[in-house]
C-alpha atoms as a PDB file:
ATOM      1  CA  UNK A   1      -8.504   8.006 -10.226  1.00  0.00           C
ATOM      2  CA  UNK A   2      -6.601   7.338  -6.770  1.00  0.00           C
ATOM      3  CA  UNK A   3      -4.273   9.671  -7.492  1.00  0.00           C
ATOM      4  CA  UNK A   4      -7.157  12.511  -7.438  1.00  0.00           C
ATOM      5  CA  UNK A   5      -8.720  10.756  -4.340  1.00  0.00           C
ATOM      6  CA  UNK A   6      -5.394  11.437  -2.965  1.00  0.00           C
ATOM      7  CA  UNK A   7      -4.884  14.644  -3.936  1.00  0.00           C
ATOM      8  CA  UNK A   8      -7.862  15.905  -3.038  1.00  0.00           C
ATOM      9  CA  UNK A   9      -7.609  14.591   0.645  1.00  0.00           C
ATOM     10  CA  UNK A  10      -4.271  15.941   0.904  1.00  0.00           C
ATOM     11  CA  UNK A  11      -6.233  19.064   0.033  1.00  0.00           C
ATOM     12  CA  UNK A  12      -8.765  18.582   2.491  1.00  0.00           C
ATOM     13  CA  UNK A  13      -6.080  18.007   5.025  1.00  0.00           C
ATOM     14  CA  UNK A  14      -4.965  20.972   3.855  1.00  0.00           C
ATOM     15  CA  UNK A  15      -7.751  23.589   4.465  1.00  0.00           C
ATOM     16  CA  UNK A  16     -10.498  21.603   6.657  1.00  0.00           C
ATOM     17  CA  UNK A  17     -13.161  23.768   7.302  1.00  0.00           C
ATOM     18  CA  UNK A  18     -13.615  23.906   3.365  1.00  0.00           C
ATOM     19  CA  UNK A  19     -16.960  21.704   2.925  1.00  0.00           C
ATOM     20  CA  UNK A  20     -16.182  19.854   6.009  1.00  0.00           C
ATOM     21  CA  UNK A  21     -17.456  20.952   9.169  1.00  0.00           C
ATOM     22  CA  UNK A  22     -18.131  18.976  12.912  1.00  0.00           C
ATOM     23  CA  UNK A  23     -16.633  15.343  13.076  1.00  0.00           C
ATOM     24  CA  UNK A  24     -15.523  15.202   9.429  1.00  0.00           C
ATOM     25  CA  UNK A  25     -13.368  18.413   9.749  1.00  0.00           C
ATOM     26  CA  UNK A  26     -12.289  16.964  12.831  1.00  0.00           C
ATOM     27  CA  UNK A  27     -11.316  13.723  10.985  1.00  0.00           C
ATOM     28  CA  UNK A  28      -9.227  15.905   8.052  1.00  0.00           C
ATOM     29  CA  UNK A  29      -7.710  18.336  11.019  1.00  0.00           C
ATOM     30  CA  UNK A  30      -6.517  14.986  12.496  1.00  0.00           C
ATOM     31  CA  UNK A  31      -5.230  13.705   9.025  1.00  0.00           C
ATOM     32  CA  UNK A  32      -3.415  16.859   8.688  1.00  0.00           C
ATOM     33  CA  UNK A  33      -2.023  16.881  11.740  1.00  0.00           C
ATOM     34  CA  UNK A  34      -0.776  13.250  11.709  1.00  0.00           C
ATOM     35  CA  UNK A  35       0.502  14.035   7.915  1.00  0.00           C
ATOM     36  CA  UNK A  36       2.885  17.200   8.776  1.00  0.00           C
ATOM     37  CA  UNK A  37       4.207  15.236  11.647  1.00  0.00           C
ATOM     38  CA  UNK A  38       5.179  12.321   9.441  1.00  0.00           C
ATOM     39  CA  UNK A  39       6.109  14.630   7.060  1.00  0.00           C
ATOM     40  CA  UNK A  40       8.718  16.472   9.168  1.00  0.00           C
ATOM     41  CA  UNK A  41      10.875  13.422   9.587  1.00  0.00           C
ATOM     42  CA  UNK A  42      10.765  12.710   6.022  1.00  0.00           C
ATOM     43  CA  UNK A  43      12.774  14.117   3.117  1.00  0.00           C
ATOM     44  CA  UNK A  44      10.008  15.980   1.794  1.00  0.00           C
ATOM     45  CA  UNK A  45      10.747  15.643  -2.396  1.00  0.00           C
ATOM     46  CA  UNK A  46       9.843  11.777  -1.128  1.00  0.00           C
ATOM     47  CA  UNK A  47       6.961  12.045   1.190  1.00  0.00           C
ATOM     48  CA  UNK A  48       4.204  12.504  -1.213  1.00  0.00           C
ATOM     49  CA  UNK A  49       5.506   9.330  -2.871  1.00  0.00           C
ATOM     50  CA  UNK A  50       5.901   7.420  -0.233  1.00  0.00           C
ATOM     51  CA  UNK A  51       2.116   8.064   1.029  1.00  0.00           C
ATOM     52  CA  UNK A  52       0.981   6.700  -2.128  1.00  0.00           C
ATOM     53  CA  UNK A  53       2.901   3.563  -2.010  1.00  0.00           C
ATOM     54  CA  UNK A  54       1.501   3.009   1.299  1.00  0.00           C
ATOM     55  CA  UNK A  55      -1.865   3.854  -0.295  1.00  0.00           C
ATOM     56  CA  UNK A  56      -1.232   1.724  -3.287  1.00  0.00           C
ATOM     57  CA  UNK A  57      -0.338  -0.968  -1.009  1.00  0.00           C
ATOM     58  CA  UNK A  58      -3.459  -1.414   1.523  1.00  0.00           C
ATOM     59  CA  UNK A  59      -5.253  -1.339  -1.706  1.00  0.00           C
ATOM     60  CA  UNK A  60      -3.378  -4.240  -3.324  1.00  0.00           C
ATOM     61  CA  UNK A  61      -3.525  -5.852  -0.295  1.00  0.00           C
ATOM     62  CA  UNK A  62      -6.967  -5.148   0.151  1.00  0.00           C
ATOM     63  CA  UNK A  63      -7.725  -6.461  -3.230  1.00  0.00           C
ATOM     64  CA  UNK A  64      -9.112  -3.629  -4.777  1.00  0.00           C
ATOM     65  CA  UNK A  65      -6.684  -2.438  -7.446  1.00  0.00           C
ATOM     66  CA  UNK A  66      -4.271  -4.900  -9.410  1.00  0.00           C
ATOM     67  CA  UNK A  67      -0.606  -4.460  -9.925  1.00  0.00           C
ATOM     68  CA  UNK A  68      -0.900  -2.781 -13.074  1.00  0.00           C
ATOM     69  CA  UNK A  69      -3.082  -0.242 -11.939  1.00  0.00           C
ATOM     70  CA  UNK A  70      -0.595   0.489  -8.931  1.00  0.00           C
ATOM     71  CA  UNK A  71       2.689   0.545 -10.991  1.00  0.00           C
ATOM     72  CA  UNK A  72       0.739   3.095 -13.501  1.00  0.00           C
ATOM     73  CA  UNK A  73      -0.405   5.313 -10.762  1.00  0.00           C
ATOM     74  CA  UNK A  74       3.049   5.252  -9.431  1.00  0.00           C
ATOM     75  CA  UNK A  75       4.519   5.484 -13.200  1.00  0.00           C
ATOM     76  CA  UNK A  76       6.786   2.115 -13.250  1.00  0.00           C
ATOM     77  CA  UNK A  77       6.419  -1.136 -14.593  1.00  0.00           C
ATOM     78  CA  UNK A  78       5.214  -3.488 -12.063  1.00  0.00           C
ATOM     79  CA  UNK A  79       8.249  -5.733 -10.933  1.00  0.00           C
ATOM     80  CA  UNK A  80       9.179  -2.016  -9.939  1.00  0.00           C
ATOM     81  CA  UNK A  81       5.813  -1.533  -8.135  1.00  0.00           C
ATOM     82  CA  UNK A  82       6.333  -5.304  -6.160  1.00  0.00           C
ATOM     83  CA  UNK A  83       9.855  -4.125  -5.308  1.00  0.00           C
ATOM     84  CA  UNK A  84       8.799  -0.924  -4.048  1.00  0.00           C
ATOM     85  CA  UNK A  85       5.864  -2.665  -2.031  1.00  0.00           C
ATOM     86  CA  UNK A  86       7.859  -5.218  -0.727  1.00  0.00           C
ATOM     87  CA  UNK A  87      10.159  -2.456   0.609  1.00  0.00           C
ATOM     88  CA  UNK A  88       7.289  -0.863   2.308  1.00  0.00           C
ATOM     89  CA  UNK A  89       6.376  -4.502   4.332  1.00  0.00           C
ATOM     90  CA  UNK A  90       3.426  -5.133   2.235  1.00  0.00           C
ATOM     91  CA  UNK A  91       3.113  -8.971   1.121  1.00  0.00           C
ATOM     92  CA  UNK A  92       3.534  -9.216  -2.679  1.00  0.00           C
ATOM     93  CA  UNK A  93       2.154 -13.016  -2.418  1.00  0.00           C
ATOM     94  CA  UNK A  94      -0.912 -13.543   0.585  1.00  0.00           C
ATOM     95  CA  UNK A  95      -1.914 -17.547  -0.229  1.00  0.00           C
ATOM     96  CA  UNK A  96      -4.640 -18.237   1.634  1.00  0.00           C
ATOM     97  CA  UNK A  97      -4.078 -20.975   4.727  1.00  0.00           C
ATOM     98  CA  UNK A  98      -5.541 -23.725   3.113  1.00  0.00           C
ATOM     99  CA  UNK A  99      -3.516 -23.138  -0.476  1.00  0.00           C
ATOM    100  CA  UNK A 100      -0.057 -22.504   1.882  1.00  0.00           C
ATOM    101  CA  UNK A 101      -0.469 -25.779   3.397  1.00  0.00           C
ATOM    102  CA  UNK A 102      -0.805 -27.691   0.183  1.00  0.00           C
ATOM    103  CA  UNK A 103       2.147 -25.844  -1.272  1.00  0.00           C
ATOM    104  CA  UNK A 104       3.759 -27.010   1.995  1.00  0.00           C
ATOM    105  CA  UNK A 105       3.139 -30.694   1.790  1.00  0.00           C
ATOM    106  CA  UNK A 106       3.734 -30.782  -1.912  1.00  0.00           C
ATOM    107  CA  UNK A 107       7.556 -29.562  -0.967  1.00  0.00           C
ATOM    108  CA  UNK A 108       7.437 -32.233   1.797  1.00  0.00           C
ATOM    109  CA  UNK A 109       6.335 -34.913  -0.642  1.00  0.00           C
ATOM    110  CA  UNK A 110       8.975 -34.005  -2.904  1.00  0.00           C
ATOM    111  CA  UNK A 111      11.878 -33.681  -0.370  1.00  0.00           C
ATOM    112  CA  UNK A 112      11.247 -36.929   1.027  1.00  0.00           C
ATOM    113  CA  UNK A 113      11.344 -38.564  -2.641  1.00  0.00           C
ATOM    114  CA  UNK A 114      14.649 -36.657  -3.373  1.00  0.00           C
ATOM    115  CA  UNK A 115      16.429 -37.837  -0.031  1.00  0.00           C
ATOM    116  CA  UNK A 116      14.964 -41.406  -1.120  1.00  0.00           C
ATOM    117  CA  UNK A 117      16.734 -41.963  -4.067  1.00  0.00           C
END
């Protein structure tokens, strides 16, 4: 399913004034534009790729698709899909502040028993 979402706005991109006219073929001539001058400095076998993983990855971010769903879209398992994100800058593991600073006082806690003994 994302994969045809994306395919069919690099389509749009593609040809704009099909079914979208005024500020939403604006918005697709813009998405085109920015796309072919991304594209340019790219190696382009690996551009299309590398779109999705950014894709994939504000969605896993996001919380809307799991990391199955993103390492199937992308056709690897999914330590290859956290690899590939993590590559990319995405976060493979967002804790939320409150469960980071328990984790953090737990290690505390157990340092200070370890350089007790």
């Amino acid at each position: 399913m994302i994969k045809a979402y994306f395919d069919a706005a690099m389509a749009r991109a593609q040809y704009p004034n099909s079914r979208a006219s005024g500020q939403a073929g604006q918005r697709w001539r813009s998405v085109a534009g920015i796309w072919w001058i991304l594209a340019a400095r790219e190696e382009p076998e690996g551009f299309p790729r590398k779109v999705m993983i950014y894709t994939l990855g504000h969605l896993y971010g996001q919380g809307k698709i799991s990391s199955g769903l993103g390492a199937q879209v992308l056709g690897c398992d999914r330590r290859e899909f956290y690899r590939l994100l993590s590559a990319e800058g995405f976060a493979i593991v967002d804790y939320p502040a409150e469960e980071l600073e328990l984790e953090a006082q737990t290690s505390r806690e157990i340092a200070a028993r370890v350089t007790n003994r």
